[in-house]
Protein backbone atom coordinates (compact mmCIF):
# COMPACT_ATOMS: atom_id res chain seq x y z
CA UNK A 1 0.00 0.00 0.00
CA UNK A 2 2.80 2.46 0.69
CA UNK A 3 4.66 1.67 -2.12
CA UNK A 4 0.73 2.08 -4.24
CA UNK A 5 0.45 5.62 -2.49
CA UNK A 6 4.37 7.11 -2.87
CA UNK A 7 3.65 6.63 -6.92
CA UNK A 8 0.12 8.41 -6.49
CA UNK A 9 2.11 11.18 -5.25
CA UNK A 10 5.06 11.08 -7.38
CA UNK A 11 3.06 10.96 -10.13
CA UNK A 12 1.16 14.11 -9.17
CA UNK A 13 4.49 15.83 -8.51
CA UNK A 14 5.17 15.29 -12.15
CA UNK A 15 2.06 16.70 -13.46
CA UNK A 16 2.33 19.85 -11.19
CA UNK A 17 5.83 20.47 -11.68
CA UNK A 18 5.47 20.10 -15.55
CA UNK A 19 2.90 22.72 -15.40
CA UNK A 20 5.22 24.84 -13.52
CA UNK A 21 8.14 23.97 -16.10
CA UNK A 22 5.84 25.43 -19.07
CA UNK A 23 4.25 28.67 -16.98
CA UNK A 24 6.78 30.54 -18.42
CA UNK A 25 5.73 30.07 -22.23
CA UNK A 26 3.28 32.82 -22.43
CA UNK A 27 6.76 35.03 -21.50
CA UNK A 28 9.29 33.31 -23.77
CA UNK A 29 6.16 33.90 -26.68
CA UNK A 30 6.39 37.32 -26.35
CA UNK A 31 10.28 37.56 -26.72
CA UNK A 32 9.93 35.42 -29.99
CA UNK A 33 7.50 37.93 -30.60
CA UNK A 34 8.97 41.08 -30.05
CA UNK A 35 12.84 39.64 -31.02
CA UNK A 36 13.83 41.24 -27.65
CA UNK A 37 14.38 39.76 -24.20
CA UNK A 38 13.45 43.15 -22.73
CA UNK A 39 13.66 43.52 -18.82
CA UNK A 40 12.98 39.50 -18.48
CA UNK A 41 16.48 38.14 -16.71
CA UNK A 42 17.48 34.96 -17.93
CA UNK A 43 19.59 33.80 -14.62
CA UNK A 44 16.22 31.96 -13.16
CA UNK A 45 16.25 29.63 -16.20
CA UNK A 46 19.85 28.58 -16.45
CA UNK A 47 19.54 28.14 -12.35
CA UNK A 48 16.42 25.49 -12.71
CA UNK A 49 17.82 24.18 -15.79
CA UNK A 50 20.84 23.34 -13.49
CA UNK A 51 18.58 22.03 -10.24
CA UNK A 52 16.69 20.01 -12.74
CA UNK A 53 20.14 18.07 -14.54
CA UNK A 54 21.57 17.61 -10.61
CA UNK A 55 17.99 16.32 -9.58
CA UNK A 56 17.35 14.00 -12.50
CA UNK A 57 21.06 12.75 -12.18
CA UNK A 58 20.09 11.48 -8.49
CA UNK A 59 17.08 10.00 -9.69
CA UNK A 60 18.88 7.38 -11.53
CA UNK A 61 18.93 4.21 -10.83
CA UNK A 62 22.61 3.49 -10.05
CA UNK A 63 22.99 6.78 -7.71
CA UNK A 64 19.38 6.41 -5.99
CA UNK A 65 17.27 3.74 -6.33
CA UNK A 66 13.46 3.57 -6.77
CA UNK A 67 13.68 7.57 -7.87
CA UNK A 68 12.87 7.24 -11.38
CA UNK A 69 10.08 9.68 -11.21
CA UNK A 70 12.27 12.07 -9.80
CA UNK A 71 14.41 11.52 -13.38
CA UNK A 72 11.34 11.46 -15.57
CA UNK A 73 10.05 14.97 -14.71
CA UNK A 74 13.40 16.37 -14.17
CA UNK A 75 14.47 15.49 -17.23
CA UNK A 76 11.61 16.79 -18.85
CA UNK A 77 12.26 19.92 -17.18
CA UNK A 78 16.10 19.94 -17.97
CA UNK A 79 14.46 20.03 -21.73
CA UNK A 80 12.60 22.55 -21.70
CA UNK A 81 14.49 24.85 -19.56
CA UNK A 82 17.16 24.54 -22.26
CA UNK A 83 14.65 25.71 -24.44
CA UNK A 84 14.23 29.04 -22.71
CA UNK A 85 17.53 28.98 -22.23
CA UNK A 86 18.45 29.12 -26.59
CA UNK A 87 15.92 31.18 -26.94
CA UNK A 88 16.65 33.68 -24.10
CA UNK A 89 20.66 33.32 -25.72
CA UNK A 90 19.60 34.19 -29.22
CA UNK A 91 16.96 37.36 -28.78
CA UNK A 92 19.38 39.06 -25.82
CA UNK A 93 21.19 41.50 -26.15
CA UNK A 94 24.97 41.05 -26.92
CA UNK A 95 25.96 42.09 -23.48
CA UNK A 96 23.43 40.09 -21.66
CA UNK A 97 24.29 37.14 -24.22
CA UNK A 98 28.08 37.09 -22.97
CA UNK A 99 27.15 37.11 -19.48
CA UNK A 100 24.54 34.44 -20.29
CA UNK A 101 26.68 31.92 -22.06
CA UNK A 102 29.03 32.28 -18.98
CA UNK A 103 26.28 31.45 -16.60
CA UNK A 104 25.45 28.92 -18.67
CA UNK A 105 29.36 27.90 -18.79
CA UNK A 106 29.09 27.62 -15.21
CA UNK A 107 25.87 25.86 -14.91
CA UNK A 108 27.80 23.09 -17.32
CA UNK A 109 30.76 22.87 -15.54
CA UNK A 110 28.74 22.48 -11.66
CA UNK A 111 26.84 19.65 -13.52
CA UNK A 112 29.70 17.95 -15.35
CA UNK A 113 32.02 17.98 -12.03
CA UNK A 114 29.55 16.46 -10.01
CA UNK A 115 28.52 13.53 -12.65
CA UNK A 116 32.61 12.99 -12.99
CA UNK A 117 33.19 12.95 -8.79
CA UNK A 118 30.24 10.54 -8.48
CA UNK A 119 30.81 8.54 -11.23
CA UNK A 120 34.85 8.07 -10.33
CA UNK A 121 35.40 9.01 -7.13
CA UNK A 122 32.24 7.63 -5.17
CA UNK A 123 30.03 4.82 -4.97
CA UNK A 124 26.87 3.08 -3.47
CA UNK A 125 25.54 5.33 0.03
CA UNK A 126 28.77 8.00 -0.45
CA UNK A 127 27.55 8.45 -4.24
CA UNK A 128 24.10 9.35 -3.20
CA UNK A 129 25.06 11.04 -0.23
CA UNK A 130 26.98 13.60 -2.32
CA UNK A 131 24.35 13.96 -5.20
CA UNK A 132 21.47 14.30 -3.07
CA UNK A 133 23.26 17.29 -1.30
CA UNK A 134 23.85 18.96 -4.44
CA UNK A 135 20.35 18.72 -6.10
CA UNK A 136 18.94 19.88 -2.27
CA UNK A 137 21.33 22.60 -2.20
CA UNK A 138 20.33 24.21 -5.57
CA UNK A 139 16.15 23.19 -4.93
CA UNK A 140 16.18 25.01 -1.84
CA UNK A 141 17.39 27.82 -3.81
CA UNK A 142 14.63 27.46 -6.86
CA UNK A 143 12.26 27.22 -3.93
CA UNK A 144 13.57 30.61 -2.13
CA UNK A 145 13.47 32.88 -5.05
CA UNK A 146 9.94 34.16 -4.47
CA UNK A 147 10.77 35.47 -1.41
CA UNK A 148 11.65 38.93 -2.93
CA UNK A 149 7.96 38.69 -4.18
CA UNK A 150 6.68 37.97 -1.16
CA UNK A 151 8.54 40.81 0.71
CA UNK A 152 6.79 43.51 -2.04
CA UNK A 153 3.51 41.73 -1.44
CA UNK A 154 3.65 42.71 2.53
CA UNK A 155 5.41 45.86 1.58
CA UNK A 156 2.88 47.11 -1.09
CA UNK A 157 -0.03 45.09 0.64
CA UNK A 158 -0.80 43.75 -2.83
CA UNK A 159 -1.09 40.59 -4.64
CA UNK A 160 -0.46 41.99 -8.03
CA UNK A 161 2.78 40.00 -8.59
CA UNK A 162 1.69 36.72 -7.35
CA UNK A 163 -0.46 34.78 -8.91
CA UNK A 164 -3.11 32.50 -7.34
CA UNK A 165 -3.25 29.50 -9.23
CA UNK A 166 1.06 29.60 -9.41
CA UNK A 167 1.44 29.58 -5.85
CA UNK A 168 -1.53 27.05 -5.18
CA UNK A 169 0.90 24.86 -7.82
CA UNK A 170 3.98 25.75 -5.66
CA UNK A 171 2.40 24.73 -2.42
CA UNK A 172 0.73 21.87 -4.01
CA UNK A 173 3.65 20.60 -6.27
CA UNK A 174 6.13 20.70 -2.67
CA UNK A 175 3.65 19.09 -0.60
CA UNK A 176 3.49 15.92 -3.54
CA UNK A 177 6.94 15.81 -3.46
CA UNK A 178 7.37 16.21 0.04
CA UNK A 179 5.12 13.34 1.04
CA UNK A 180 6.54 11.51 -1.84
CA UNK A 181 9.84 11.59 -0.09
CA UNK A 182 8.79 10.93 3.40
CA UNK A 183 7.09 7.48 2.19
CA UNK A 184 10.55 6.71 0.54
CA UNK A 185 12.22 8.08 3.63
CA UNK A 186 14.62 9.87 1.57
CA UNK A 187 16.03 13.54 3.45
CA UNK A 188 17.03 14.84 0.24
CA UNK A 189 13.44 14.92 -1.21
CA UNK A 190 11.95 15.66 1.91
CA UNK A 191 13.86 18.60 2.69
CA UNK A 192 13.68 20.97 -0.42
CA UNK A 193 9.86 19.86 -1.13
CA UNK A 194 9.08 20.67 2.45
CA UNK A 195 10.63 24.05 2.62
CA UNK A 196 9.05 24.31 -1.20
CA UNK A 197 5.57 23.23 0.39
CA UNK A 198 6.01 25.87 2.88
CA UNK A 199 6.94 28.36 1.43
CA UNK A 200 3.85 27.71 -1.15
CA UNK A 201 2.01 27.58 1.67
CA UNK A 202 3.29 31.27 3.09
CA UNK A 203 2.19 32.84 -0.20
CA UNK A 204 -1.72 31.48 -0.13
CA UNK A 205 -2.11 32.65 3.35
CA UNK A 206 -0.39 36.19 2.01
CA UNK A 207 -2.91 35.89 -0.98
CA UNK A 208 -6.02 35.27 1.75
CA UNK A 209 -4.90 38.54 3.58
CA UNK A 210 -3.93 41.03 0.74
CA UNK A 211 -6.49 39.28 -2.05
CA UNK A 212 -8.70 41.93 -2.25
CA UNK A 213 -5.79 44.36 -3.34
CA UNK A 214 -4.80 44.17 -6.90
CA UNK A 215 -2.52 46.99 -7.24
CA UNK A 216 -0.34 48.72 -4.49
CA UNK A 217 -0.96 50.46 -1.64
CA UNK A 218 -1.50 54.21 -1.79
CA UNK A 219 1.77 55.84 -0.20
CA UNK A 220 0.89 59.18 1.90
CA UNK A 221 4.23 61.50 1.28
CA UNK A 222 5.96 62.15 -1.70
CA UNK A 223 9.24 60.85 -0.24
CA UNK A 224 7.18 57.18 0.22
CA UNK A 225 5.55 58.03 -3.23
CA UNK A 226 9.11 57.94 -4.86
CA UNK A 227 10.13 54.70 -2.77
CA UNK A 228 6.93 52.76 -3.56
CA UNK A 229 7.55 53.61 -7.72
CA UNK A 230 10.77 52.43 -7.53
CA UNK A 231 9.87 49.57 -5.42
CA UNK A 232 6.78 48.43 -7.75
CA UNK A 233 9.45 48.74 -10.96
CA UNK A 234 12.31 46.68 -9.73
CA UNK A 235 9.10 44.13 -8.66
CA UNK A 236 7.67 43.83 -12.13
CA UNK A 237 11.33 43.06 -13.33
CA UNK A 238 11.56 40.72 -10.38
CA UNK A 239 8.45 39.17 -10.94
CA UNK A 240 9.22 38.81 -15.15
CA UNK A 241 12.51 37.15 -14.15
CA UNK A 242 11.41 34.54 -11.44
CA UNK A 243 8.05 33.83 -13.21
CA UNK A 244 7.02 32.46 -9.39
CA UNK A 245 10.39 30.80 -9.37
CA UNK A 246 9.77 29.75 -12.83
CA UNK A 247 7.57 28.73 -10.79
CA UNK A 248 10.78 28.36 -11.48
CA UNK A 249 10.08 28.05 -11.89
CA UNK A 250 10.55 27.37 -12.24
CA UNK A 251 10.61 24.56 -9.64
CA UNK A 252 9.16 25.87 -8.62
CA UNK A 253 9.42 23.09 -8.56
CA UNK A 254 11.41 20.88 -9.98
CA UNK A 255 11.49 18.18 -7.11
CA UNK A 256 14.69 17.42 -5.10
């Protein structure tokens, strides 16, 4: 029965999270679109793409056992964040391209050192030790990059820049994962998922309290006026670049 209900919930993981993968196509549209990357950041996409190749690596067989769904939907997600990633690469600007392809340098380099130390230097419990800390480390982070959304939200007492039905997916995709990994008694799942479940959950019960505000929060001085413009502009650049942690984005979601 246990092992019936952790694939229930694995399974829903990878539906959720592959909804969260593809949130951001309405965005990377509109730079096809207008040939321009605009004010979008393209950081968020190379940093998923990267949690997704370390998570799907532990999934595998010979590093974790009985974490193939883990691999399925983060290699599905390791796809498709390349995607955005090309596409990001060829409408940037040649500035942001070179500092792109570096990231991206680095992103390759992270992922190819730890598949080489695990494949030659480690094995059995010591190879999954090591893997699982790397995809938790860089989860954790996909999973904590709405917090500068959530800061503006208290701020501005506004939900503008958080979606409903993205941070119900957040909280729900975590919580899948997180109960997924607590039936397979695995920390490294558990972990990420749980602080990705709670932090989902933080942002529904800021949506309950500031729902009925849609756009900021009259300031009283001019002085506060100035701050709360400035604040509101670096948010909607924020906001276009984490895409809800791509859910983050990504992924968030993308499961330990």
């Amino acid at each position: 029965m246990e092992h019936i209900a952790r694939f229930f919930f694995g399974v829903s993981g990878n539906v959720i999270a592959l909804f969260l993968f593809l949130s951001p196509v309405v965005t990377f549209w509109r730079i096809i679109k207008k040939r321009s990357t605009e004010d979008f950041s393209g950081v968020p996409y190379n940093m998923t793409l990267l949690n997704c190749l370390l998570s799907a690596w532990y999934g595998l067989p010979f590093v974790s056992p009985n974490n193939i769904l883990v691999t399925t939907i983060n290699g599905t997600g390791s796809l498709i964040e390349a995607i955005y990633v090309v596409i990001f690469l060829i409408f940037a600007e040649r500035r942001i391209r070179l500092r792109m392809l570096g990231l991206l340098g680095v992103v390759t380099s992270i992922f190819a050192a730890v598949v080489l130390i695990s494949l030659l230097a480690l094995h059995g419990n010591g190879r999954k030790i090591f893997c699982g800390l790397a995809a938790t480390i860089f989860s954790i982070c996909m999973y904590a990059s709405p917090l500068s959304i959530m800061r503006l939200v208290i701020k501005t007492k506004s939900v503008e820049f958080m979606p409903f039905l993205l941070s119900l997916s957040v909280f729900l995709c975590g919580t899948s994962w997180f109960i997924y990994g607590l039936l397979g008694r695995d920390p490294f799942i558990i972990i990420p998922n749980g602080c990705g479940s709670f932090l989902g959950l933080t942002q529904l019960i800021l949506y309950a309290i500031y729902r009925k505000n849609k756009g900021p929060a009259a300031p009283t001085g001019k002085g506060e006026a100035a701050a709360a413009a400035v604040e509101v502009d670096d948010a909607k650049k924020v906001a276009a670049a984490v895409e809800l942690a791509d859910a983050t984005t990504n992924k968030v979601a993308s499961q330990v």
